[in-house]
C-alpha atoms as a PDB file:
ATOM      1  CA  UNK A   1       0.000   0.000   0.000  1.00  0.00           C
ATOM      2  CA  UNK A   2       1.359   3.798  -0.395  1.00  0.00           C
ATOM      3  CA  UNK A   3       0.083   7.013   0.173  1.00  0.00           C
ATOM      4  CA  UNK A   4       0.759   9.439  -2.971  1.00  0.00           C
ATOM      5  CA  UNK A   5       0.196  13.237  -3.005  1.00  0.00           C
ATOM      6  CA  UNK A   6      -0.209  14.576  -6.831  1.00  0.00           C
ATOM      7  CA  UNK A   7       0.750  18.385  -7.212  1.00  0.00           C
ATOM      8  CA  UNK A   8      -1.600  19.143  -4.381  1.00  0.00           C
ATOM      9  CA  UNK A   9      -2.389  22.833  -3.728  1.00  0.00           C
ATOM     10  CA  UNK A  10      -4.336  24.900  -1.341  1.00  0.00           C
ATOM     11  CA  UNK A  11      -5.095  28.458  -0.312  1.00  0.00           C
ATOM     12  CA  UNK A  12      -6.828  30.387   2.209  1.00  0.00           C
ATOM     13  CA  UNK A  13      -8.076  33.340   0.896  1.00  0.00           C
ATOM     14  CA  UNK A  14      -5.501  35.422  -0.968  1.00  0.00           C
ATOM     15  CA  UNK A  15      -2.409  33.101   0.694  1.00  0.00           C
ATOM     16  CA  UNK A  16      -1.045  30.255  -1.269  1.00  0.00           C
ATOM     17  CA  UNK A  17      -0.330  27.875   1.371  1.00  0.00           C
ATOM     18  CA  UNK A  18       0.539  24.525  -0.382  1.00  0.00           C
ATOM     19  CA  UNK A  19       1.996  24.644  -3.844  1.00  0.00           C
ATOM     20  CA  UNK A  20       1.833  21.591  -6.340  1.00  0.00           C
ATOM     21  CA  UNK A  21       3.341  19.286  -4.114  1.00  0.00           C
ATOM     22  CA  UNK A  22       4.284  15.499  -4.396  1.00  0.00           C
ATOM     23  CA  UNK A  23       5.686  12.629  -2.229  1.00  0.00           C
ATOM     24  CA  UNK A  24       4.840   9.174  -1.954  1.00  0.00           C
ATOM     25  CA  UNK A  25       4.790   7.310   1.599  1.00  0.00           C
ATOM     26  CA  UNK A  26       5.171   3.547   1.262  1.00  0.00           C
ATOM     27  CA  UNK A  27       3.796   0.790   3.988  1.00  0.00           C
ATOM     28  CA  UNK A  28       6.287  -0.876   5.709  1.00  0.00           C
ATOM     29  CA  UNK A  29       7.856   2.355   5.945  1.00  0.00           C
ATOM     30  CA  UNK A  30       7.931   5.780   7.977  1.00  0.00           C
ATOM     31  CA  UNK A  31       8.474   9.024   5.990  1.00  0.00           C
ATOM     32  CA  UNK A  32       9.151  12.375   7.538  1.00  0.00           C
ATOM     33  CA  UNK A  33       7.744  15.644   6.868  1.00  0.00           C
ATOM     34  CA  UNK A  34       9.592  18.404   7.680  1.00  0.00           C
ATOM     35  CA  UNK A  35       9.480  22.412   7.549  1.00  0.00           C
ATOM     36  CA  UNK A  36       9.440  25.393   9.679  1.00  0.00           C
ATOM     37  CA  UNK A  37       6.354  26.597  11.273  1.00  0.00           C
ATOM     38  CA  UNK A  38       4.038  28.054   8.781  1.00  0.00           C
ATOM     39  CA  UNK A  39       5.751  25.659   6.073  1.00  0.00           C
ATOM     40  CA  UNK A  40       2.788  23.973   5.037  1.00  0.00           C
ATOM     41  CA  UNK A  41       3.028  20.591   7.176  1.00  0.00           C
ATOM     42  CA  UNK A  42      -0.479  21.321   9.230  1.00  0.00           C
ATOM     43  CA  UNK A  43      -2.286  21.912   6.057  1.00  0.00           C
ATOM     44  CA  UNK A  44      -0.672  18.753   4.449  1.00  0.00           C
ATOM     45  CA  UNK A  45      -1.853  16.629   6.991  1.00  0.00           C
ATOM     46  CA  UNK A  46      -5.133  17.857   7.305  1.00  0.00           C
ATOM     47  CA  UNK A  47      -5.775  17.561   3.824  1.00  0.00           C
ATOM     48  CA  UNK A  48      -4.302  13.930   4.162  1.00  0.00           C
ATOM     49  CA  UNK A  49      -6.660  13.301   6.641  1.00  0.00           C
ATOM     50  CA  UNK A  50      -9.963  15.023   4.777  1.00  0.00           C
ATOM     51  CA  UNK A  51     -10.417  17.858   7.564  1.00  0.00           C
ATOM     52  CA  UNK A  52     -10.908  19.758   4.545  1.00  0.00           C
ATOM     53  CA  UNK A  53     -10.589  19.453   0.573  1.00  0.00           C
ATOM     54  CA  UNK A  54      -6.976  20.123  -1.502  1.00  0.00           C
ATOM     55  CA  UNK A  55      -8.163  23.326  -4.204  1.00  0.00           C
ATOM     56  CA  UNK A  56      -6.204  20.965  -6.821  1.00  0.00           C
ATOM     57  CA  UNK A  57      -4.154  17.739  -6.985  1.00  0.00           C
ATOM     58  CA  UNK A  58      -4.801  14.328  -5.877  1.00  0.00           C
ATOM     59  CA  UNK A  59      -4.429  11.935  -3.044  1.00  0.00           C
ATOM     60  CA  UNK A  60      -4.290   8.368  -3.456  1.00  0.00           C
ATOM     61  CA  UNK A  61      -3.888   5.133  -1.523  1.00  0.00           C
ATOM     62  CA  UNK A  62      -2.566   2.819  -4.216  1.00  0.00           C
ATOM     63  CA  UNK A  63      -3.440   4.822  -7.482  1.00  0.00           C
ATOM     64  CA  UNK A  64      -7.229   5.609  -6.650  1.00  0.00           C
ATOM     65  CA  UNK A  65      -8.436   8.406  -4.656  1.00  0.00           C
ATOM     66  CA  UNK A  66      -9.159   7.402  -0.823  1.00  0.00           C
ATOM     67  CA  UNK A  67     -12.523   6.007   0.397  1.00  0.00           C
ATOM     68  CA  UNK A  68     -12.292   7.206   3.794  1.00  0.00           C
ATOM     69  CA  UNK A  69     -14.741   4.607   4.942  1.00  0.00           C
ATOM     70  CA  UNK A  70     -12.622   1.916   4.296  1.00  0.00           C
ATOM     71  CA  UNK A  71      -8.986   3.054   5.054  1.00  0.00           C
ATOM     72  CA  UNK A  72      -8.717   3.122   8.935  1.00  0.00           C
ATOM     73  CA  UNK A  73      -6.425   6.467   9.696  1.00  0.00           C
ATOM     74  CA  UNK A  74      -5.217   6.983  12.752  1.00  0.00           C
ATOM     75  CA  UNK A  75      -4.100  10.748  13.848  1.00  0.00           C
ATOM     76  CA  UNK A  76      -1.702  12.037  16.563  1.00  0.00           C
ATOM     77  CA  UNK A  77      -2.446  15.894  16.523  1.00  0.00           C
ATOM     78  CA  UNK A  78       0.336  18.080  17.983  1.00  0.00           C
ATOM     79  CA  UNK A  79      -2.480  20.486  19.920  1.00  0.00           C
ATOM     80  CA  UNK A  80      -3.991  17.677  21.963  1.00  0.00           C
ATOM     81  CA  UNK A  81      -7.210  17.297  21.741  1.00  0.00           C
ATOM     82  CA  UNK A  82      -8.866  14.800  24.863  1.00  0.00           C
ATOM     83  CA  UNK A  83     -11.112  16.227  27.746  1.00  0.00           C
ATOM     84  CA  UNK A  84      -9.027  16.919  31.022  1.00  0.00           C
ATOM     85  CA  UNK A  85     -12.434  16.265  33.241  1.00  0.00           C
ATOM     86  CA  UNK A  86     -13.694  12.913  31.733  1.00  0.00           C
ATOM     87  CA  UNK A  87     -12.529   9.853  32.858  1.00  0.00           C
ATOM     88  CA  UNK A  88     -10.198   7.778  30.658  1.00  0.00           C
ATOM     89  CA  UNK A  89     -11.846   4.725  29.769  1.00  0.00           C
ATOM     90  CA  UNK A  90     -14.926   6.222  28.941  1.00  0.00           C
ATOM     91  CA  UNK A  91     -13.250   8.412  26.427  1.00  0.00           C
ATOM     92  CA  UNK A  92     -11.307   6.055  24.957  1.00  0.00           C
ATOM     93  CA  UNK A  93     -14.025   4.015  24.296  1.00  0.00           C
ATOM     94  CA  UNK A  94     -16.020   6.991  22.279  1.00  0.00           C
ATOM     95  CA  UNK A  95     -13.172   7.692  19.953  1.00  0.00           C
ATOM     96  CA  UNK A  96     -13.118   3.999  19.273  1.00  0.00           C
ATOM     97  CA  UNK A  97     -16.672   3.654  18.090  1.00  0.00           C
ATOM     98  CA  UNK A  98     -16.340   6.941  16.002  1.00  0.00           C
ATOM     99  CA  UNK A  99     -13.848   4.943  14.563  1.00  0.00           C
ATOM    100  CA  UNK A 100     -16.198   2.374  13.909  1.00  0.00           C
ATOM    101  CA  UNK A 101     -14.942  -0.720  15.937  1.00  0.00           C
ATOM    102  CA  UNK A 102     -17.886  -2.490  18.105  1.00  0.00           C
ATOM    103  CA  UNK A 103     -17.596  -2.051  21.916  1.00  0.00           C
ATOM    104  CA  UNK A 104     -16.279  -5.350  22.785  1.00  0.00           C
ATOM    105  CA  UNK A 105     -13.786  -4.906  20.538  1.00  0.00           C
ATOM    106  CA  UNK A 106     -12.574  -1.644  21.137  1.00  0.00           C
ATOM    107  CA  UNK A 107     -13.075  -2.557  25.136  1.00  0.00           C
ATOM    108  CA  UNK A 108     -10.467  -5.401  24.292  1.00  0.00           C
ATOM    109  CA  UNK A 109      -8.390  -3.274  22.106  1.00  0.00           C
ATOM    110  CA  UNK A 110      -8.099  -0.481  24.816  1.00  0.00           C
ATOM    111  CA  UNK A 111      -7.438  -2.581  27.613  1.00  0.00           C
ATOM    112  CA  UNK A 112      -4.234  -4.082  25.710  1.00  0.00           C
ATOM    113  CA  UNK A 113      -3.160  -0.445  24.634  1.00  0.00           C
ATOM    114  CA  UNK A 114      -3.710   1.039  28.256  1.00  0.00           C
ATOM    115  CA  UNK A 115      -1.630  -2.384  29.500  1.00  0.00           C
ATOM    116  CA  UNK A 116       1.235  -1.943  26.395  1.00  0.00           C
ATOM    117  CA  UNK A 117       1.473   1.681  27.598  1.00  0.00           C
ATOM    118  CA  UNK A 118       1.556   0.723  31.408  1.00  0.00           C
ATOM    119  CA  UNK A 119      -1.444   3.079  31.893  1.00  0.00           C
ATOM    120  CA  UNK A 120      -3.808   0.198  32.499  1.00  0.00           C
ATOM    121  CA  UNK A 121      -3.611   1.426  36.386  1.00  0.00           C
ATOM    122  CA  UNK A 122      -5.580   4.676  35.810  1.00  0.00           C
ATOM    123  CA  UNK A 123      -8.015   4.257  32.600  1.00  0.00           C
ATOM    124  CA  UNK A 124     -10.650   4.867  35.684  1.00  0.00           C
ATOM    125  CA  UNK A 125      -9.179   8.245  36.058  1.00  0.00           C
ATOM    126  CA  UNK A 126      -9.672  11.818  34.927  1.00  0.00           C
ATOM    127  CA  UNK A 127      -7.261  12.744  31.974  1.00  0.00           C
ATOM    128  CA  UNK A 128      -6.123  15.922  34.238  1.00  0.00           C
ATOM    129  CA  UNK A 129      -4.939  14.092  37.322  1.00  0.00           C
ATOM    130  CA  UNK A 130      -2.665  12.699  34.284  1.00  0.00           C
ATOM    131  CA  UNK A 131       1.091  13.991  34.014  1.00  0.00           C
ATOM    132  CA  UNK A 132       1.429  15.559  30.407  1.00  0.00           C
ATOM    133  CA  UNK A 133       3.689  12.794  29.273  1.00  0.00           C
ATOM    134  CA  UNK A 134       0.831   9.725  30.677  1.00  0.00           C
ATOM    135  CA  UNK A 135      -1.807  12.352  28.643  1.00  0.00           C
ATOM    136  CA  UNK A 136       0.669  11.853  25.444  1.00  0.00           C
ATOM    137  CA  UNK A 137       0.277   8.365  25.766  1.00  0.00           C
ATOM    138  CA  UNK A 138      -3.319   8.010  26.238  1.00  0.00           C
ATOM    139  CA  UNK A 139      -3.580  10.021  23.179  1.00  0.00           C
ATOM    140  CA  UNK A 140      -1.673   7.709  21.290  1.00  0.00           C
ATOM    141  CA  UNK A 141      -4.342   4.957  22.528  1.00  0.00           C
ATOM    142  CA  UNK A 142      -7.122   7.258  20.542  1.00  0.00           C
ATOM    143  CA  UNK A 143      -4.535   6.930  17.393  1.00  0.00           C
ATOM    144  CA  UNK A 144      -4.297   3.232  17.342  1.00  0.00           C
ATOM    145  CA  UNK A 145      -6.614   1.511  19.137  1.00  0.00           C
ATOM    146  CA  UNK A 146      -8.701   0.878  15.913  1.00  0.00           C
ATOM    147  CA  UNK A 147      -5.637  -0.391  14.611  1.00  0.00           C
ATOM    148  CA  UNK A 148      -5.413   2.134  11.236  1.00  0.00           C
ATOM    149  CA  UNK A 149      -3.847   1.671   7.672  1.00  0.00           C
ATOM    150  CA  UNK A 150      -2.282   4.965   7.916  1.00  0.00           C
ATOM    151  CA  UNK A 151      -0.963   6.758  11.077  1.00  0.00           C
ATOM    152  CA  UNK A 152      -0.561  10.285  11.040  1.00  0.00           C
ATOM    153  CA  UNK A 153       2.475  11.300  14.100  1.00  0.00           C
ATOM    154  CA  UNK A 154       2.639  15.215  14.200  1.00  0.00           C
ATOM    155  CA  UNK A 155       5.101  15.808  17.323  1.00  0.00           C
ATOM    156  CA  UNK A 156       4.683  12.352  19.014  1.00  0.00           C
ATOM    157  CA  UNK A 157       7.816  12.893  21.108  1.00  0.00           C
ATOM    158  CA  UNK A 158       6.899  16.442  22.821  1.00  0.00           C
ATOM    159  CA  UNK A 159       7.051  16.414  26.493  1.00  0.00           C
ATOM    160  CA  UNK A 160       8.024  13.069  26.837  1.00  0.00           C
ATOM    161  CA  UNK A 161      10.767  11.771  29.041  1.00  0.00           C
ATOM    162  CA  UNK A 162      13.702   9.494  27.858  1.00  0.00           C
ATOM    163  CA  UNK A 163      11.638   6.311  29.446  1.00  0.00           C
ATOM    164  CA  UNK A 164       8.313   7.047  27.953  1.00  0.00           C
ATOM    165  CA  UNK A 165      10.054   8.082  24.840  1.00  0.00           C
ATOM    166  CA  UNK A 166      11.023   4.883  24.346  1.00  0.00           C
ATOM    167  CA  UNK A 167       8.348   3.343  24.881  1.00  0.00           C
ATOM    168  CA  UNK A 168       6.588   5.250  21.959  1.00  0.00           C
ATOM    169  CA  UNK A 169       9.535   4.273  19.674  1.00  0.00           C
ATOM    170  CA  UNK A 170       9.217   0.478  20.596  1.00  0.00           C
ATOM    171  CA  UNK A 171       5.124   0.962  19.569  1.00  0.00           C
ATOM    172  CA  UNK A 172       6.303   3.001  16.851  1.00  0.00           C
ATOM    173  CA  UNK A 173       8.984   0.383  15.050  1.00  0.00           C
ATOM    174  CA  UNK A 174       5.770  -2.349  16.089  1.00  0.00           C
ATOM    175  CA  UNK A 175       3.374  -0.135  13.292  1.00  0.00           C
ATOM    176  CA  UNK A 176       5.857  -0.062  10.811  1.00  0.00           C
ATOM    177  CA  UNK A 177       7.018  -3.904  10.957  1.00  0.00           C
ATOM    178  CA  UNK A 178       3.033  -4.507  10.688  1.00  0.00           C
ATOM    179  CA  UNK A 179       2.980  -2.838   7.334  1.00  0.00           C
ATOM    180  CA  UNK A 180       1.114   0.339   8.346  1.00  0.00           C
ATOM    181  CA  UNK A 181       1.905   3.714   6.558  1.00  0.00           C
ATOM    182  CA  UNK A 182       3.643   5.686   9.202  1.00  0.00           C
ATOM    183  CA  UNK A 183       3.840   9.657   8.343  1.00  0.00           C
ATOM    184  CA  UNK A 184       5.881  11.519  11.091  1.00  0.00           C
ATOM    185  CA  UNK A 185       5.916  15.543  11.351  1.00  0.00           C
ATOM    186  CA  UNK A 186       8.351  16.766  13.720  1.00  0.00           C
ATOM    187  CA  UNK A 187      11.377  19.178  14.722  1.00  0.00           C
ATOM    188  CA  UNK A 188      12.613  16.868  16.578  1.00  0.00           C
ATOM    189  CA  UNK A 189      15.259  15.354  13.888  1.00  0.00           C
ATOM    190  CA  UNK A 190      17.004  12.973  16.031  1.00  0.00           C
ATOM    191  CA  UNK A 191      13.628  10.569  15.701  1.00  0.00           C
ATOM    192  CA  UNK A 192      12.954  11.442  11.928  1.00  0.00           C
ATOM    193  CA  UNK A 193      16.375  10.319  11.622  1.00  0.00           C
ATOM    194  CA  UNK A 194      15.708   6.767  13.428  1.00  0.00           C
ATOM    195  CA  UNK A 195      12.642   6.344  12.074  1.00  0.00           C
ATOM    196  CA  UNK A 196      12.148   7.382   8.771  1.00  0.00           C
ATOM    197  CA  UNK A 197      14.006   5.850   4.992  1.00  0.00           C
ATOM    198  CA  UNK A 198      12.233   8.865   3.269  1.00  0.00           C
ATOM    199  CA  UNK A 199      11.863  12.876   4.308  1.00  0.00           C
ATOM    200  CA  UNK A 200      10.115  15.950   2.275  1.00  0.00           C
ATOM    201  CA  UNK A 201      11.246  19.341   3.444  1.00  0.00           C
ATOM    202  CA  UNK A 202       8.397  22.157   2.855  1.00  0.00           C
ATOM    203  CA  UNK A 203       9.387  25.422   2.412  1.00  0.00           C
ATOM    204  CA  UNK A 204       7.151  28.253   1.567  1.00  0.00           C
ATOM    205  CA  UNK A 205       4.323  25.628   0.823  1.00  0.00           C
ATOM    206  CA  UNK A 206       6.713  23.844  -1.963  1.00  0.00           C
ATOM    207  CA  UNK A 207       8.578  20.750  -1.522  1.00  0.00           C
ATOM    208  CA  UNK A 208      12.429  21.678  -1.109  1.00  0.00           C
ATOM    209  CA  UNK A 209      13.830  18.603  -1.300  1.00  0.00           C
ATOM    210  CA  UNK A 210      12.004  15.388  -1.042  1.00  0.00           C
ATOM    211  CA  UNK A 211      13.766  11.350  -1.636  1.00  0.00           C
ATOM    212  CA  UNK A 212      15.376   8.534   0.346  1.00  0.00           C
ATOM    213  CA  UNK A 213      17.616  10.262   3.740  1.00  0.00           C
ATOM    214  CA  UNK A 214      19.919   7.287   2.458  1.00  0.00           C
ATOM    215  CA  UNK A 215      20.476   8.698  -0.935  1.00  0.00           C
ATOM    216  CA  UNK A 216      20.254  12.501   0.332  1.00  0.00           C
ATOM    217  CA  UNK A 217      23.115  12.160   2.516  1.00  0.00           C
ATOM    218  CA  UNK A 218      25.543  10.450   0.013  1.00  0.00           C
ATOM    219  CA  UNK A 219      24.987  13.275  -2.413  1.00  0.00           C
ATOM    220  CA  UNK A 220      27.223  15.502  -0.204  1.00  0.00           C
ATOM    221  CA  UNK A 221      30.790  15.506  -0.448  1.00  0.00           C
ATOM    222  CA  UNK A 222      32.608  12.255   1.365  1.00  0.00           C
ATOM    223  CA  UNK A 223      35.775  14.347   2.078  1.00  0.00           C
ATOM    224  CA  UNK A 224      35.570  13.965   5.771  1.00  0.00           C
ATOM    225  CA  UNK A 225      36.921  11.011   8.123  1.00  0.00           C
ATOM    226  CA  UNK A 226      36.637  11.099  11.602  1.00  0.00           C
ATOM    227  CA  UNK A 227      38.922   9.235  12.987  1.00  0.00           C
ATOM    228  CA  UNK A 228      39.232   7.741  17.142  1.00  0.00           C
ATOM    229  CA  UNK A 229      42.612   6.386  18.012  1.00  0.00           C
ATOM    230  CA  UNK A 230      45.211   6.161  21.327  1.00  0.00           C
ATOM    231  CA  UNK A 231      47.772   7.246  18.952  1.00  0.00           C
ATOM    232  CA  UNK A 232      45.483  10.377  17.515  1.00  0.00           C
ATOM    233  CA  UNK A 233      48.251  12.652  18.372  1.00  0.00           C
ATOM    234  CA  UNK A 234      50.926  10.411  16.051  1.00  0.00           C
ATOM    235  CA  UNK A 235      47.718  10.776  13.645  1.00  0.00           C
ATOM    236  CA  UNK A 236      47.615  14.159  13.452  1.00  0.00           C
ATOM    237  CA  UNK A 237      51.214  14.681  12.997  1.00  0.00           C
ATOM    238  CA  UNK A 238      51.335  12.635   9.977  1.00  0.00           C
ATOM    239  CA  UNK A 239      48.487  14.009   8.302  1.00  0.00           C
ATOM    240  CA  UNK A 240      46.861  16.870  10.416  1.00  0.00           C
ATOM    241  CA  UNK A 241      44.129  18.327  12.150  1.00  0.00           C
ATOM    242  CA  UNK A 242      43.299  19.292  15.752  1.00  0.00           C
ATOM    243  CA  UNK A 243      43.030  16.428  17.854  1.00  0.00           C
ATOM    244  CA  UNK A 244      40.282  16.562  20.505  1.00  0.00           C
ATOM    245  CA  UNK A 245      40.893  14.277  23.397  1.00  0.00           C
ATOM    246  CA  UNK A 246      41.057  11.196  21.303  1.00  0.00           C
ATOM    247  CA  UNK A 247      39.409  11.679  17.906  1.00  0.00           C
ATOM    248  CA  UNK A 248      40.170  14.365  15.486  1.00  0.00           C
ATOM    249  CA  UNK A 249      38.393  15.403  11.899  1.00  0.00           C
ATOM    250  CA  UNK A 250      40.355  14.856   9.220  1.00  0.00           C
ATOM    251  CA  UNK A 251      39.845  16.730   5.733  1.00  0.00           C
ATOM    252  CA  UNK A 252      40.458  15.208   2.600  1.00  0.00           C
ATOM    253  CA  UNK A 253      41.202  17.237  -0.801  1.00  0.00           C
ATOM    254  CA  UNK A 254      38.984  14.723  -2.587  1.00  0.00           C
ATOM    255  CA  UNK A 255      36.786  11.509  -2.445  1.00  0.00           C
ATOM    256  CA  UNK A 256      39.606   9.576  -3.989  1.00  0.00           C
ATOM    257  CA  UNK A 257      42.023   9.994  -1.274  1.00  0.00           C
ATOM    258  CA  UNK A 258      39.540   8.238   0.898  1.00  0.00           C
ATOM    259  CA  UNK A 259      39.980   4.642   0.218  1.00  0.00           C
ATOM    260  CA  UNK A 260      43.767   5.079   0.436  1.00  0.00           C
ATOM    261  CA  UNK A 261      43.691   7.173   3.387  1.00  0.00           C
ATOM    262  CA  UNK A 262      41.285   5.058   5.531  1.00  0.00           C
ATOM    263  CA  UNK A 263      43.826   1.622   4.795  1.00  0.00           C
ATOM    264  CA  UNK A 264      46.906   3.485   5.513  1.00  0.00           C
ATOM    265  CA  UNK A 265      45.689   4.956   8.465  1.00  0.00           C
ATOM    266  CA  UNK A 266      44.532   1.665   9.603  1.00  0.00           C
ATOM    267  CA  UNK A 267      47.936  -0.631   8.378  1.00  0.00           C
ATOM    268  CA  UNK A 268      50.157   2.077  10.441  1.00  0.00           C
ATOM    269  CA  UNK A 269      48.206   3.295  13.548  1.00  0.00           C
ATOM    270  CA  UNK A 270      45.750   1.534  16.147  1.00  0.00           C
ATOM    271  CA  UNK A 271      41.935   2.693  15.505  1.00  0.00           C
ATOM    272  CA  UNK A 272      39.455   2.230  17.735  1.00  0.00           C
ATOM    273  CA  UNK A 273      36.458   4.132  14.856  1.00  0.00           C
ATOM    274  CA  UNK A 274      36.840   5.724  11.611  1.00  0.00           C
ATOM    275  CA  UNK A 275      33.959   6.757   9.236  1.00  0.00           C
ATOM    276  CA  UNK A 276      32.852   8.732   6.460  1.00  0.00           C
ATOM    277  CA  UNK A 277      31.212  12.257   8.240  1.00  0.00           C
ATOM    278  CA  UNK A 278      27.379  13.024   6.651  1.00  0.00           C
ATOM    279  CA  UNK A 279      25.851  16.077   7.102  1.00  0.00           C
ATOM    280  CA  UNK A 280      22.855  15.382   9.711  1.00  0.00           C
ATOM    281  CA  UNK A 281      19.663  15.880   8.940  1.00  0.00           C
ATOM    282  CA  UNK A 282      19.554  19.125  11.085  1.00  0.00           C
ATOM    283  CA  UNK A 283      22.464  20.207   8.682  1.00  0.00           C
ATOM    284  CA  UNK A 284      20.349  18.970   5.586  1.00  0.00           C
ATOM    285  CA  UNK A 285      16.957  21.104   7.249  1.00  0.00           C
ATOM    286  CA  UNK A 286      18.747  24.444   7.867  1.00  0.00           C
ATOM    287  CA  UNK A 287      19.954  24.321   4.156  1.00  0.00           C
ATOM    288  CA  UNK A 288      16.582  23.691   2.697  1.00  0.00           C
ATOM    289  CA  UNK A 289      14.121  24.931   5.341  1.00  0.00           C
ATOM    290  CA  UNK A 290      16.340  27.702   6.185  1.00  0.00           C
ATOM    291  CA  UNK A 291      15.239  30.385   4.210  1.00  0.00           C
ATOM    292  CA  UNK A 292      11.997  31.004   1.587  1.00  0.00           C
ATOM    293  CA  UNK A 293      12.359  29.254  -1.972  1.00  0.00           C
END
């Protein structure tokens, strides 16, 4: 299954916010979509998840436009959206039968969630006696529970410690090996990076760069080895660079010095890591997301 997006436009009024844009998200797979506030990623969503109509393009799950009653979608909205003074279980439940699951299934389904989670303890509670991290995660319940075709992440980290953090990536990685069409929106690159084989980067409503992180990254210049070593000091006297405790950076005049450079290095001195430097993807953002196209 894969989501496509056709030169898909919208405005609001006089303002142009999305502008002929295209990507394709593939099942199996989580692809991120990037861009500064006021980029276009809100809109993009929405119109992925039919909050409103695209003023032109298409989107398609597998080459035909999207019956909405049939693909389950699941959606993890950055402005929270749960009531603080109802108790949990009893909202749960309602967002499951919107959803259109029966109630002994989605009683079933919620009780394994609120268990997976390690929330099971207070589904007989009021959201707001929740800590904002617990709330994150019982939102996630009302974005899987019907267990969707296509989940829609928009800041799933935020306000999450490392522990519960990692428990959203383990759930995460558990969509994606089931096949589902993961879409994550975040500024938090560190997880896009993890997560996702394929990014588009918005910028002024137009995609800026869109393709495989994989290929993206070895498109830059390979002229950069960094290099770890007890001997770094004997390394940097032989070929330079400033050492920093026990690594150093070391530039190369051109990609075919590297090959060379990386067996020498390793017949004459003991290395504990060398590798190629990339740019990372916060590099790759500020370059395309840094300033209007």
């Amino acid at each position: 299954m894969e989501l496509e997006l056709k030169n898909v436009s919208k405005s609001f009024g006089e303002k142009r916010v999305l502008d002929n844009i295209c990507f394709t998200a593939h099942a199996g797979r989580a692809f991120g979509l990037l861009g500064r506030n006021g980029a276009g990623k809100t809109t993009t969503i929405r119109l992925i998840m039919d909050v409103f109509p695209a003023d032109g393009g298409e989107i398609l799950i597998d080459g035909k436009p999207i019956d909405y009653g049939k693909l389950g979608t699941g959606y993890l909205p950055e402005e929270r959206g749960l009531y603080p003074r109802k108790r949990i279980d009893e909202q749960l439940l309602y967002f499951a039968r919107l959803k259109g699951m029966n109630k002994p299934d989605a009683v079933k389904s919620i009780d394994y969630w609120l268990g997976r989670l390690g929330m099971a303890e207070y589904k007989d509670k009021k959201l707001q006696t929740l800590s904002k991290g617990n709330q994150q995660k019982i939102q996630l319940v009302t974005a899987v529970a019907h267990d969707p075709d296509l989940i829609v992440l928009d800041e799933p980290f935020s306000g999450l410690d490392p522990v519960n953090a990692g428990i959203l990536k383990d759930v995460v990685n558990e969509e994606i090996e089931k096949g589902k069409i993961v879409l994550f929106s975040s500024h938090q690159m560190n997880y896009i990076e993890e997560f996702c084989d394929h990014i588009a980067i918005l910028n002024g409503g137009k995609i800026a760069l869109e393709g495989s992180l994989r290929e993206i990254k070895r498109g830059y210049p390979r002229t950069t080895l960094f290099v770890r070593s007890p001997e770094i000091q004997k390394i940097a006297a032989a070929y330079g660079g400033a050492p920093e405790d026990d690594s150093l950076l070391l530039k190369l005049s051109s990609e075919d010095e590297k090959k060379s450079v990386m067996q020498n290095l390793s017949g004459a001195f003991e290395i504990d890591e060398m590798r190629v430097v990339e740019p990372s993807l916060g590099d790759i953002f500020v370059e395309y997301a840094g300033q209007s196209v």
